[in-house]
PDB file of N, CA and C in Angstrom:
ATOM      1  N   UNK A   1     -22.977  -7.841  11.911  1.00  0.00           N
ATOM      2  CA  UNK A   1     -22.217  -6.613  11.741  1.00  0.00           C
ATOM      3  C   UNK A   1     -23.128  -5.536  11.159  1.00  0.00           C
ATOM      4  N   UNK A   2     -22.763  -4.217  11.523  1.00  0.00           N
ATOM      5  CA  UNK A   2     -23.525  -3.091  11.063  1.00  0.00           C
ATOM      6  C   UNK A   2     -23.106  -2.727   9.569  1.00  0.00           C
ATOM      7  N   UNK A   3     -24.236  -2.007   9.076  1.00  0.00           N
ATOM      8  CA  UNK A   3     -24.205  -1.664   7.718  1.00  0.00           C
ATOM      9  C   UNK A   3     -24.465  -0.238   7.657  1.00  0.00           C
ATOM     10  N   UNK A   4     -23.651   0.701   6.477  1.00  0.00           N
ATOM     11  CA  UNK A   4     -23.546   1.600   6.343  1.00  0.00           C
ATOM     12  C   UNK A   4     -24.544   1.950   5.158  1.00  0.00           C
ATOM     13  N   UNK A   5     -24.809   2.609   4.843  1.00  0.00           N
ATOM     14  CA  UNK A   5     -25.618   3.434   3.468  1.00  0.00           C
ATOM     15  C   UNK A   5     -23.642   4.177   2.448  1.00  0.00           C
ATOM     16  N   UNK A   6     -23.815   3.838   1.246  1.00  0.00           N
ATOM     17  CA  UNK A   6     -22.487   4.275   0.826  1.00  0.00           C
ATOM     18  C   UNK A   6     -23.069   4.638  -0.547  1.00  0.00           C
ATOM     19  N   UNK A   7     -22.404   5.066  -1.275  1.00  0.00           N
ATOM     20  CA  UNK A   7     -22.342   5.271  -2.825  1.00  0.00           C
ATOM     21  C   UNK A   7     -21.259   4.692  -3.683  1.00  0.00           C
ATOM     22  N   UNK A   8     -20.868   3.891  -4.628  1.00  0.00           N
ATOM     23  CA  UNK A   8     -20.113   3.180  -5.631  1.00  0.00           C
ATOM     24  C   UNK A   8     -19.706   4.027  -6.536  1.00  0.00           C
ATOM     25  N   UNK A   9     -19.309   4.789  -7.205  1.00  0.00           N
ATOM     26  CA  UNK A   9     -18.625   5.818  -8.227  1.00  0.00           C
ATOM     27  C   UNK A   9     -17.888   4.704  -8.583  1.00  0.00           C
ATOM     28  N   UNK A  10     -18.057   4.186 -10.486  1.00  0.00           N
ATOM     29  CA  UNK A  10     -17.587   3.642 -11.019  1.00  0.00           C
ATOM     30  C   UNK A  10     -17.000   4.323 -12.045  1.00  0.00           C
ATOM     31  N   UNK A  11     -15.551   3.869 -12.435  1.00  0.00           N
ATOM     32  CA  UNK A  11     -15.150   4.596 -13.509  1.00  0.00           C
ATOM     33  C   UNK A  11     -15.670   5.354 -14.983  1.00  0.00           C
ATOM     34  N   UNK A  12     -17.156   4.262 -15.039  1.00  0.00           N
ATOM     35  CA  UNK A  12     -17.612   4.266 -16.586  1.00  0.00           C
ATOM     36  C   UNK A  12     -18.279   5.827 -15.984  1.00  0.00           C
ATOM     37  N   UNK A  13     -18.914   6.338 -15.035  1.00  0.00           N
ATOM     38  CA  UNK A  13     -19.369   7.104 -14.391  1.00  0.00           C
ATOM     39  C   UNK A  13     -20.736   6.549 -13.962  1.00  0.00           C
ATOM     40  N   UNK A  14     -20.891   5.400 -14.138  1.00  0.00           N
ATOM     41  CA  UNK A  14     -21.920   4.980 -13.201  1.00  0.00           C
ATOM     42  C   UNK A  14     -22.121   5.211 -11.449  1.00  0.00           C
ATOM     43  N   UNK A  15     -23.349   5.627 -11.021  1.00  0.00           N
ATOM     44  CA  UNK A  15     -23.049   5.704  -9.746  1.00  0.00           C
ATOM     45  C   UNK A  15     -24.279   5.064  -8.946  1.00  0.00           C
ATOM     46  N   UNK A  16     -24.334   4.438  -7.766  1.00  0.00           N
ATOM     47  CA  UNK A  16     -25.258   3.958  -7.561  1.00  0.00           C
ATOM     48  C   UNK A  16     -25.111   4.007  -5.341  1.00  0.00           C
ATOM     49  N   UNK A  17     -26.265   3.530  -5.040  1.00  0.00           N
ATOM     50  CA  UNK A  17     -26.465   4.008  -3.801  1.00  0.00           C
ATOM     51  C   UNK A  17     -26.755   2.318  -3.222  1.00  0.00           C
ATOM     52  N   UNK A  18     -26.282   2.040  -2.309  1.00  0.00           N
ATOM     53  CA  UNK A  18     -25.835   0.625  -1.666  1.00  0.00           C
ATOM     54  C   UNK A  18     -25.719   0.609  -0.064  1.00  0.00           C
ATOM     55  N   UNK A  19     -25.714  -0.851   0.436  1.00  0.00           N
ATOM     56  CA  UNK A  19     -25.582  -0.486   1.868  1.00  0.00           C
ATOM     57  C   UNK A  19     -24.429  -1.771   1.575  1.00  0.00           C
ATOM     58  N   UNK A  20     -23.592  -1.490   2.809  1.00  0.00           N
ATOM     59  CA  UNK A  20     -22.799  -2.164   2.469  1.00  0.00           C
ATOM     60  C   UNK A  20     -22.018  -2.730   3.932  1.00  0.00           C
ATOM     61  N   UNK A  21     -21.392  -3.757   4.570  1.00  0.00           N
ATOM     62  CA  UNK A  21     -20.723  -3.555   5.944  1.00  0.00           C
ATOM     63  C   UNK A  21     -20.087  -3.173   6.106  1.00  0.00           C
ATOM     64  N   UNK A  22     -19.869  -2.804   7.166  1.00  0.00           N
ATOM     65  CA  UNK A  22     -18.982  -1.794   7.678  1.00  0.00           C
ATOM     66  C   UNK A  22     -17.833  -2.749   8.150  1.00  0.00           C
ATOM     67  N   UNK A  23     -16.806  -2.864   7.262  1.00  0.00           N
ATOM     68  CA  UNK A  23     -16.105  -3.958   7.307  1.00  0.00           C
ATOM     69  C   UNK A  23     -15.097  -3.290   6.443  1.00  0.00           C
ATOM     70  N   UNK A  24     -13.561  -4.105   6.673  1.00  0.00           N
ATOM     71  CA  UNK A  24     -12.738  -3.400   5.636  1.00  0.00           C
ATOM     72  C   UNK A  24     -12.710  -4.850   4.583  1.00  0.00           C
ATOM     73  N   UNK A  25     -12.761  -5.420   4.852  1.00  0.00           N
ATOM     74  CA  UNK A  25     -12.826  -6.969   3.688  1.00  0.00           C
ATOM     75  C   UNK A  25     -14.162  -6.249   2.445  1.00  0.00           C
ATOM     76  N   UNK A  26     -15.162  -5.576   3.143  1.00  0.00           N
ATOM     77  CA  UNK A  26     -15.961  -5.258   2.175  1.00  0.00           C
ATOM     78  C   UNK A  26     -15.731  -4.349   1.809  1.00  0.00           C
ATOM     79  N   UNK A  27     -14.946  -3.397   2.062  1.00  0.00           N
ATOM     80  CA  UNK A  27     -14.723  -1.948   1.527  1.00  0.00           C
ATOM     81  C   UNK A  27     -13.554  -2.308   0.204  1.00  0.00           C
ATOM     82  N   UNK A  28     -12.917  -3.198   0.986  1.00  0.00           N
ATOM     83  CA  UNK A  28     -11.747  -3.662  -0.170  1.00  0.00           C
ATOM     84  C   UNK A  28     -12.140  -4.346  -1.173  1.00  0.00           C
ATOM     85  N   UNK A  29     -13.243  -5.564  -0.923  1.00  0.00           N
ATOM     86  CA  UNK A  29     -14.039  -6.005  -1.639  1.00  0.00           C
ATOM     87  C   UNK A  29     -14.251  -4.770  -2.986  1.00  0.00           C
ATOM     88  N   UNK A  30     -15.322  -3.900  -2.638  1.00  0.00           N
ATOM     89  CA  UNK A  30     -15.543  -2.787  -3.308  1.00  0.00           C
ATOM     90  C   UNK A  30     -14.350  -2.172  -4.509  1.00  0.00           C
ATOM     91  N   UNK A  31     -13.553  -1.926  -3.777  1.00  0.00           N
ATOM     92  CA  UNK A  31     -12.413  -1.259  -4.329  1.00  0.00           C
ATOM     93  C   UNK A  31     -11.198  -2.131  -5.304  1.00  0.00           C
ATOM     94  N   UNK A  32     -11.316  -3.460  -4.795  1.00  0.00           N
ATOM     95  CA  UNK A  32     -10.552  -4.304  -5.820  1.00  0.00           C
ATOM     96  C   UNK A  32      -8.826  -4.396  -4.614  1.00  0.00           C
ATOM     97  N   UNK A  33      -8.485  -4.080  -3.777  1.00  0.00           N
ATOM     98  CA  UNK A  33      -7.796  -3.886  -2.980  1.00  0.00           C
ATOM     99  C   UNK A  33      -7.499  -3.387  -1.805  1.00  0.00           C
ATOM    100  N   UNK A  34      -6.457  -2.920  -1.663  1.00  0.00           N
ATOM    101  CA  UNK A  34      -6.026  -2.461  -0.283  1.00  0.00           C
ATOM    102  C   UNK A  34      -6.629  -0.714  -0.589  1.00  0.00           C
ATOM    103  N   UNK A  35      -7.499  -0.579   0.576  1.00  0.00           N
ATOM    104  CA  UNK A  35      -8.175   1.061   0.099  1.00  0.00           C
ATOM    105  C   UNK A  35      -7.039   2.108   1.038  1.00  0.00           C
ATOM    106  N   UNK A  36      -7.456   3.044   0.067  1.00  0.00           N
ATOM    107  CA  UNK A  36      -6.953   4.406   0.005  1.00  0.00           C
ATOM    108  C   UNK A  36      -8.033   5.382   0.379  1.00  0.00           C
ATOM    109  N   UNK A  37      -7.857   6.287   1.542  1.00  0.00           N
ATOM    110  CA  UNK A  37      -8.965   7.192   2.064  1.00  0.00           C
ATOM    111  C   UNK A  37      -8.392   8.911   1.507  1.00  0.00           C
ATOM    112  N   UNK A  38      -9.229   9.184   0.933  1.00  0.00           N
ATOM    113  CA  UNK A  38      -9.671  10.666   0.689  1.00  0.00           C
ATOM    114  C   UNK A  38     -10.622  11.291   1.520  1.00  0.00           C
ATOM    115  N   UNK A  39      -9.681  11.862   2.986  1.00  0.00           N
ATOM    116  CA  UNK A  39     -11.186  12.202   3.946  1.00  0.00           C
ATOM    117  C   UNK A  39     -11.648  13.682   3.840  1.00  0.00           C
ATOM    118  N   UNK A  40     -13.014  14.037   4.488  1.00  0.00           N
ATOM    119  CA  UNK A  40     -13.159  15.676   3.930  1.00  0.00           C
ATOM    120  C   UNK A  40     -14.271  15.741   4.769  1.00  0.00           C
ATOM    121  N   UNK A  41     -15.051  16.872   4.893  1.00  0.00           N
ATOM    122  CA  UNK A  41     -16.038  17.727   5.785  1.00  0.00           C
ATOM    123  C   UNK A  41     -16.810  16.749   5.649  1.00  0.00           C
ATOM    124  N   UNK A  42     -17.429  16.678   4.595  1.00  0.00           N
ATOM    125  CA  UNK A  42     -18.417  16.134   3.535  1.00  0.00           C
ATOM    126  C   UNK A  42     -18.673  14.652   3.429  1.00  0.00           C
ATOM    127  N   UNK A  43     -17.293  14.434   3.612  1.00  0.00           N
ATOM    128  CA  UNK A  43     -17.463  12.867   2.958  1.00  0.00           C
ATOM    129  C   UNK A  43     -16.465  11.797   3.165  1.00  0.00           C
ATOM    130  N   UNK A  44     -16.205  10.880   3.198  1.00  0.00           N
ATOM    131  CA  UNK A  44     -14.816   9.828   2.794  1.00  0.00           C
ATOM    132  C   UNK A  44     -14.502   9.023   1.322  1.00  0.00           C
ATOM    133  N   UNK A  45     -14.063   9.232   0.468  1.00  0.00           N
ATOM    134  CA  UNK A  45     -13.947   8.313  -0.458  1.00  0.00           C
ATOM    135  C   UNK A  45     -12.860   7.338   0.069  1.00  0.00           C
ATOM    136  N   UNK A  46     -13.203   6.278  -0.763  1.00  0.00           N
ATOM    137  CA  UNK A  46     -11.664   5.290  -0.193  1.00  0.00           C
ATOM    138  C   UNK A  46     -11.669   4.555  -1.882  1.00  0.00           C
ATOM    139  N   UNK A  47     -10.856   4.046  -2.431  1.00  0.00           N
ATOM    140  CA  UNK A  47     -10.423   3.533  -3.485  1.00  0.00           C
ATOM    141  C   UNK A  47      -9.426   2.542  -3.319  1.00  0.00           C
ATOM    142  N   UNK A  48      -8.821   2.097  -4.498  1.00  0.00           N
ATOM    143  CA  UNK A  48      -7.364   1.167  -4.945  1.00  0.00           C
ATOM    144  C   UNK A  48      -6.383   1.886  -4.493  1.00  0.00           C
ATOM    145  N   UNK A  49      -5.769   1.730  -3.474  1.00  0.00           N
ATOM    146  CA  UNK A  49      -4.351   2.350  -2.961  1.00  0.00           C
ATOM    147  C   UNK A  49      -3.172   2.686  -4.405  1.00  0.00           C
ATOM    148  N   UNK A  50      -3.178   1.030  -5.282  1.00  0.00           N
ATOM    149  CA  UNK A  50      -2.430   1.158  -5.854  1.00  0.00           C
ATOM    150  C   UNK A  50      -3.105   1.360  -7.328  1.00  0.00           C
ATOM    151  N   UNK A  51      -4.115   2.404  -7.572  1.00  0.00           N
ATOM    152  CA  UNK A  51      -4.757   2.253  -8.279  1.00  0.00           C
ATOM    153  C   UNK A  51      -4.406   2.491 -10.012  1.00  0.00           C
ATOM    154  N   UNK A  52      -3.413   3.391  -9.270  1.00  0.00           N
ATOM    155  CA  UNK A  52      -2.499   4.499 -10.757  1.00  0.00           C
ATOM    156  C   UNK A  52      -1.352   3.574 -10.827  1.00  0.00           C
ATOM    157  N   UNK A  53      -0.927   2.315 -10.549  1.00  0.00           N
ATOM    158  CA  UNK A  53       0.437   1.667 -10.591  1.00  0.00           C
ATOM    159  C   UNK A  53      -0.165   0.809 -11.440  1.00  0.00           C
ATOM    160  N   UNK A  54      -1.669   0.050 -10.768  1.00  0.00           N
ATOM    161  CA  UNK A  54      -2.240  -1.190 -11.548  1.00  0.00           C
ATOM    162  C   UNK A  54      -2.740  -0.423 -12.883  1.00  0.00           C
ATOM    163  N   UNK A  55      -2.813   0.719 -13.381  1.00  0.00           N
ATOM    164  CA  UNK A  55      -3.393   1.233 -14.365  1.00  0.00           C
ATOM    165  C   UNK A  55      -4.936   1.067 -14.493  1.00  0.00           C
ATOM    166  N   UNK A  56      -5.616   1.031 -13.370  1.00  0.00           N
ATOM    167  CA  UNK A  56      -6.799   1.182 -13.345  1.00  0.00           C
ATOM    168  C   UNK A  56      -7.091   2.518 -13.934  1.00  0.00           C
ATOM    169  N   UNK A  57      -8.684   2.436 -14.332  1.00  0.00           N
ATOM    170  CA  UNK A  57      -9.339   3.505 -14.905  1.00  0.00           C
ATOM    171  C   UNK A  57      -9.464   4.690 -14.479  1.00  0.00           C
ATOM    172  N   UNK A  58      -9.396   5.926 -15.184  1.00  0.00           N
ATOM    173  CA  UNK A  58      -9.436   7.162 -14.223  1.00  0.00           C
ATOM    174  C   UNK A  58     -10.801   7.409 -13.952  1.00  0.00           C
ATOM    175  N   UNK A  59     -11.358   7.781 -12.719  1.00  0.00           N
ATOM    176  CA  UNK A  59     -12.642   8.000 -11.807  1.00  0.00           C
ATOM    177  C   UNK A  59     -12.777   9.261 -12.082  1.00  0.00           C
ATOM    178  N   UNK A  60     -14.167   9.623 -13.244  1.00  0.00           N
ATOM    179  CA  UNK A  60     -13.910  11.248 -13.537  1.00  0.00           C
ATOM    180  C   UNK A  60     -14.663  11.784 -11.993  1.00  0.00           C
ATOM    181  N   UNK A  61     -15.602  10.802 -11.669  1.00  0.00           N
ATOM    182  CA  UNK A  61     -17.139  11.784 -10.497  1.00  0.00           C
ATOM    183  C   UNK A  61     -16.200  11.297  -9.382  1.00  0.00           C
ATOM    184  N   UNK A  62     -15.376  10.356  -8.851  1.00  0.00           N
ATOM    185  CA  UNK A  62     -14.976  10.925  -7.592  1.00  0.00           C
ATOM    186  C   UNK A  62     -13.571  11.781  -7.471  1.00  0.00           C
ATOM    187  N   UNK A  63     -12.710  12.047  -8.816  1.00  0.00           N
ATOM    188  CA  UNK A  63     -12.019  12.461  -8.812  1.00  0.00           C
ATOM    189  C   UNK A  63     -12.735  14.283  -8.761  1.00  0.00           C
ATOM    190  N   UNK A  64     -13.646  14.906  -9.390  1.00  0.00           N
ATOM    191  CA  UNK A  64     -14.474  15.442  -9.256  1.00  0.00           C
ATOM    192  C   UNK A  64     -14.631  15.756  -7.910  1.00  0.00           C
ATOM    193  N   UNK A  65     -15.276  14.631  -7.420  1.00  0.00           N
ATOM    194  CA  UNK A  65     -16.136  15.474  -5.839  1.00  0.00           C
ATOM    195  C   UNK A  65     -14.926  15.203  -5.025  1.00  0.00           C
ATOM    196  N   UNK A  66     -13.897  14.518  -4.629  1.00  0.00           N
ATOM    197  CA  UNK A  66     -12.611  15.034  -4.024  1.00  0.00           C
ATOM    198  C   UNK A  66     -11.999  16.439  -4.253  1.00  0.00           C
ATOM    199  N   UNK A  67     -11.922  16.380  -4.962  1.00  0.00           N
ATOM    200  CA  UNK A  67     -11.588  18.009  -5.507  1.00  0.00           C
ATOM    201  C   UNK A  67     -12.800  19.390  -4.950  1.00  0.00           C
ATOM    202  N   UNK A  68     -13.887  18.976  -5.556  1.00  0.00           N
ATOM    203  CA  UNK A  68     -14.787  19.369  -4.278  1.00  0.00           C
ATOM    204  C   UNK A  68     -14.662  19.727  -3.108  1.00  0.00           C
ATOM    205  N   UNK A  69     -14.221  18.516  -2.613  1.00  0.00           N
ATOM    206  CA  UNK A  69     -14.047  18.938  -1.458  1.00  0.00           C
ATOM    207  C   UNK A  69     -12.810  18.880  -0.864  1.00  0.00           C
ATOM    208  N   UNK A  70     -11.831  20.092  -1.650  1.00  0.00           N
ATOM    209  CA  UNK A  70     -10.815  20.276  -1.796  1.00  0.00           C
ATOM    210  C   UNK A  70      -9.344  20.042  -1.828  1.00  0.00           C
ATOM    211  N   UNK A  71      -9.426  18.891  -2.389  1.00  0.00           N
ATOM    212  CA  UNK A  71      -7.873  18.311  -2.547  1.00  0.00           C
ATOM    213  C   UNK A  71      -7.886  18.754  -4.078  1.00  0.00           C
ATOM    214  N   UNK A  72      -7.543  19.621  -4.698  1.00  0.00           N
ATOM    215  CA  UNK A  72      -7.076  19.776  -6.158  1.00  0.00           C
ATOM    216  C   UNK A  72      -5.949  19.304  -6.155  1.00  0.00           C
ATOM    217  N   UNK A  73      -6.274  19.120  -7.688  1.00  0.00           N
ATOM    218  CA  UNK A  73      -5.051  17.862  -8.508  1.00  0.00           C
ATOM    219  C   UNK A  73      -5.103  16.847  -8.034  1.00  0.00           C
ATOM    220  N   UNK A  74      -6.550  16.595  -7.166  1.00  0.00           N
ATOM    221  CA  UNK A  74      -6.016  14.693  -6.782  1.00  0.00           C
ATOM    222  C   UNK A  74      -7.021  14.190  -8.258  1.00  0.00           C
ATOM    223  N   UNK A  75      -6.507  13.139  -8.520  1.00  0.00           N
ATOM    224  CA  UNK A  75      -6.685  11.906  -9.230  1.00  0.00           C
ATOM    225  C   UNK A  75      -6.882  10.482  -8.183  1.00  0.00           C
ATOM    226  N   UNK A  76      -8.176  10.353  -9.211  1.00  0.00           N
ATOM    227  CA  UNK A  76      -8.538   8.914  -8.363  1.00  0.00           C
ATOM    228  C   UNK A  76      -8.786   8.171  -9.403  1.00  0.00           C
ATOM    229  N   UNK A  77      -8.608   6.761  -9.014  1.00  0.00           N
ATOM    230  CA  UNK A  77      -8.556   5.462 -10.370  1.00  0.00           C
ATOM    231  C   UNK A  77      -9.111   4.372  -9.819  1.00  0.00           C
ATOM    232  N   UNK A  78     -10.064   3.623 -10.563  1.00  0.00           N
ATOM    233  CA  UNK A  78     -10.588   2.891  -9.850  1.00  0.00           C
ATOM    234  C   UNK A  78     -12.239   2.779  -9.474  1.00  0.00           C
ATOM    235  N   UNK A  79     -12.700   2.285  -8.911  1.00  0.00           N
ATOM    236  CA  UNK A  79     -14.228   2.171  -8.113  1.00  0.00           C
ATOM    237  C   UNK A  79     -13.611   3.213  -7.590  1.00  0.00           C
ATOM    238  N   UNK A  80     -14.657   3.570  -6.567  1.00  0.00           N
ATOM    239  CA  UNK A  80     -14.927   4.694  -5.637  1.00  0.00           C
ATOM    240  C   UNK A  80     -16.320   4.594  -5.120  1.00  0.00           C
ATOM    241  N   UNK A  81     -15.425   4.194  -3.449  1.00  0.00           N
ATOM    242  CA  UNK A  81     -16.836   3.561  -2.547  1.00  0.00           C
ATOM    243  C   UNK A  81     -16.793   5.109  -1.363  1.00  0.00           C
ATOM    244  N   UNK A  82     -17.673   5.741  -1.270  1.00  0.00           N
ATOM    245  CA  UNK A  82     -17.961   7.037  -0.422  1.00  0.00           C
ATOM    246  C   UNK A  82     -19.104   6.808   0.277  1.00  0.00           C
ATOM    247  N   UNK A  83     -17.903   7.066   1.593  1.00  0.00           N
ATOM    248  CA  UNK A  83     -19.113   7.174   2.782  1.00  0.00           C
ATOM    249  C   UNK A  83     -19.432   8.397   3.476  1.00  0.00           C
ATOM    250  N   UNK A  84     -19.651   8.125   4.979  1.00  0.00           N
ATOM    251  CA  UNK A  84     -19.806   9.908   5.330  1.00  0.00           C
ATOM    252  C   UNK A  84     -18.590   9.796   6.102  1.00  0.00           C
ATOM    253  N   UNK A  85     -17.802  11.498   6.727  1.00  0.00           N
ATOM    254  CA  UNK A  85     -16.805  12.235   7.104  1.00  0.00           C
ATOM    255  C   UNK A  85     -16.696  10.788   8.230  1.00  0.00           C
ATOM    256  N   UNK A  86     -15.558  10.719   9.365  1.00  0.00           N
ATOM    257  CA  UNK A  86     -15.368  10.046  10.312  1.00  0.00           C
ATOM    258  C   UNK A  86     -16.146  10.867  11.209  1.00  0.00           C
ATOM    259  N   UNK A  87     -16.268   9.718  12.310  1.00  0.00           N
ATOM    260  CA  UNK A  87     -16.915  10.125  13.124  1.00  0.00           C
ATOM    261  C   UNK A  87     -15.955  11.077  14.279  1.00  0.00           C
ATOM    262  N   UNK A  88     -15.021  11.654  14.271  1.00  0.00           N
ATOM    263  CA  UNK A  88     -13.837  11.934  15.009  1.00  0.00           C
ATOM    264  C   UNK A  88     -13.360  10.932  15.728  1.00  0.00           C
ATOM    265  N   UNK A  89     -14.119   9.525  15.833  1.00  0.00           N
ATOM    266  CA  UNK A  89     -13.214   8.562  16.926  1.00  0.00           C
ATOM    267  C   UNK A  89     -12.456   7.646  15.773  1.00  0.00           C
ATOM    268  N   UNK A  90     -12.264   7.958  14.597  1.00  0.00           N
ATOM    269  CA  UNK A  90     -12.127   7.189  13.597  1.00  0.00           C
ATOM    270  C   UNK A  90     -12.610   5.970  13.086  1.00  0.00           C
ATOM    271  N   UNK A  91     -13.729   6.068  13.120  1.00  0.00           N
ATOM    272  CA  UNK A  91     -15.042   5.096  12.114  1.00  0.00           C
ATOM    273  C   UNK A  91     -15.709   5.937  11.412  1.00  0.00           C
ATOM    274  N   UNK A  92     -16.281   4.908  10.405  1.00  0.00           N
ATOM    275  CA  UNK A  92     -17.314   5.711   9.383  1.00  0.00           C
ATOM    276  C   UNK A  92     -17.995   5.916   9.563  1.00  0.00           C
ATOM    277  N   UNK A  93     -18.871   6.572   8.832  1.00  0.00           N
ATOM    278  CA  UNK A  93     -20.293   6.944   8.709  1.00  0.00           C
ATOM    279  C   UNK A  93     -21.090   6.944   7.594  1.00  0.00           C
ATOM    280  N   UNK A  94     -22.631   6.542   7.523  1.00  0.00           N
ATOM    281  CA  UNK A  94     -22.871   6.423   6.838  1.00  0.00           C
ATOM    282  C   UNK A  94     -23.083   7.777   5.568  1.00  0.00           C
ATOM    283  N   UNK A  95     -22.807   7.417   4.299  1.00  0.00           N
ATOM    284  CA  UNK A  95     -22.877   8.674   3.445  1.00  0.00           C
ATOM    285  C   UNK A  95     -24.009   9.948   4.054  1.00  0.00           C
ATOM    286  N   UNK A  96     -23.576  10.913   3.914  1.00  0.00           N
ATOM    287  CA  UNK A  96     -24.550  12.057   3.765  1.00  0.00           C
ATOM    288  C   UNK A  96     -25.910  12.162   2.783  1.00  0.00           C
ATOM    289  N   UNK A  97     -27.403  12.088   2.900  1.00  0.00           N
ATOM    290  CA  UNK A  97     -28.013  12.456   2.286  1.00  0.00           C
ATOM    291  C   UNK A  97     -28.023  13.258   0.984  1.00  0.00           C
ATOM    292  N   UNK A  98     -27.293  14.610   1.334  1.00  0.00           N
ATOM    293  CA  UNK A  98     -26.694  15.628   0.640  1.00  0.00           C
ATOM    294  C   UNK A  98     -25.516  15.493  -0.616  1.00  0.00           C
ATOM    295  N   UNK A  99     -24.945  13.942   0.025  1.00  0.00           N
ATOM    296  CA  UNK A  99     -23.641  13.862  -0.757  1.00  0.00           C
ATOM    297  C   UNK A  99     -24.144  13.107  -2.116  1.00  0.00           C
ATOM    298  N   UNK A 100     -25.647  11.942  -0.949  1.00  0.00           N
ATOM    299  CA  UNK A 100     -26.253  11.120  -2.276  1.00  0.00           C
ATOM    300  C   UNK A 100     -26.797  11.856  -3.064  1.00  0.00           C
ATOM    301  N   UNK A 101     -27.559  12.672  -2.889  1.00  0.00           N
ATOM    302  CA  UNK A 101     -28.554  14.347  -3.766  1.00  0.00           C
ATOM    303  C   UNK A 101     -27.407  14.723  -5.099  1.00  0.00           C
ATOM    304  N   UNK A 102     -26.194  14.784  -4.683  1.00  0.00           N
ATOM    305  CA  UNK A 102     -25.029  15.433  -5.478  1.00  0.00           C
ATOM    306  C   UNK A 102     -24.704  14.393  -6.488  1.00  0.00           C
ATOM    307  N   UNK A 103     -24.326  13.351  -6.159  1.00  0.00           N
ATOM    308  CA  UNK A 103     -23.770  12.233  -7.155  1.00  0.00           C
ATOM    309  C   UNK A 103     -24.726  11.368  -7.740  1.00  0.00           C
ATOM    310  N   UNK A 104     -25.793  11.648  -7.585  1.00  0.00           N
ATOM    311  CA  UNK A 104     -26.983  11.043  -8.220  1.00  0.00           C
ATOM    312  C   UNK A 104     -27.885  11.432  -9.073  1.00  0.00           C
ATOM    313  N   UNK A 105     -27.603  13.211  -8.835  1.00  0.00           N
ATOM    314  CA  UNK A 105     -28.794  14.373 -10.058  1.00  0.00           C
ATOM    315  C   UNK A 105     -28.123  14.185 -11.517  1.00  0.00           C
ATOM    316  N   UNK A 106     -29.283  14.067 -11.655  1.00  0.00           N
ATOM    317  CA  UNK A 106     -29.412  13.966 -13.532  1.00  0.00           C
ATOM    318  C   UNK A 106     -28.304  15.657 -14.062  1.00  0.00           C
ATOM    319  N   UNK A 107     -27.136  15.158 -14.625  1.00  0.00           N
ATOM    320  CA  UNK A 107     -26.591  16.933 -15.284  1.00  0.00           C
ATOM    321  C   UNK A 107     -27.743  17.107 -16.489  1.00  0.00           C
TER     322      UNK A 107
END
């Protein structure tokens, strides 16, 4: 199976750069459950569907770059596995260069 290039946004705000399959067992893997997609120009996050029920942790950097890329007022909880935009046939892609540049610079 093919592998994607992704980024991990962990609650503590750790973030780290991974390849990962392109698989939903591994995406869920990732996420601790059944994922939840935040899609955008830019990017896809996917997370814990039920992330705010299980009282998972609040995700300050992907709650952050969702908002970014413009869903205000979303809240995200949880890991946070981001890949790149769909491909319009609805598959992923691997993260954006640009997106890794963003969630990886030293503030």
């Amino acid at each position: 199976m093919a592998t994607l290039k992704a980024v991990i946004a962990d609650p503590n705000g750790t973030v780290r750069v991974t390849d990962i399959e392109n698989d939903l067992g591994a995406f869920q893997a990732v996420v601790g459950g059944y994922i939840q997609g935040v899609f955008g120009d830019e990017a896809t996050i996917y997370v814990d569907e039920d992330g705010l029920m299980r009282r998972l942790p609040f995700n300050p950097v992907a709650t952050l770059f969702a908002q970014r890329m413009g869903h205000l007022g979303k809240q995200l909880f949880g890991t946070a596995l981001i890949l790149g935009p769909d491909d319009g046939k609805g598959s992923d892609t691997p993260v954006r260069p640009t997106v890794v540049e963003y969630l990886t610079k030293e503030n």
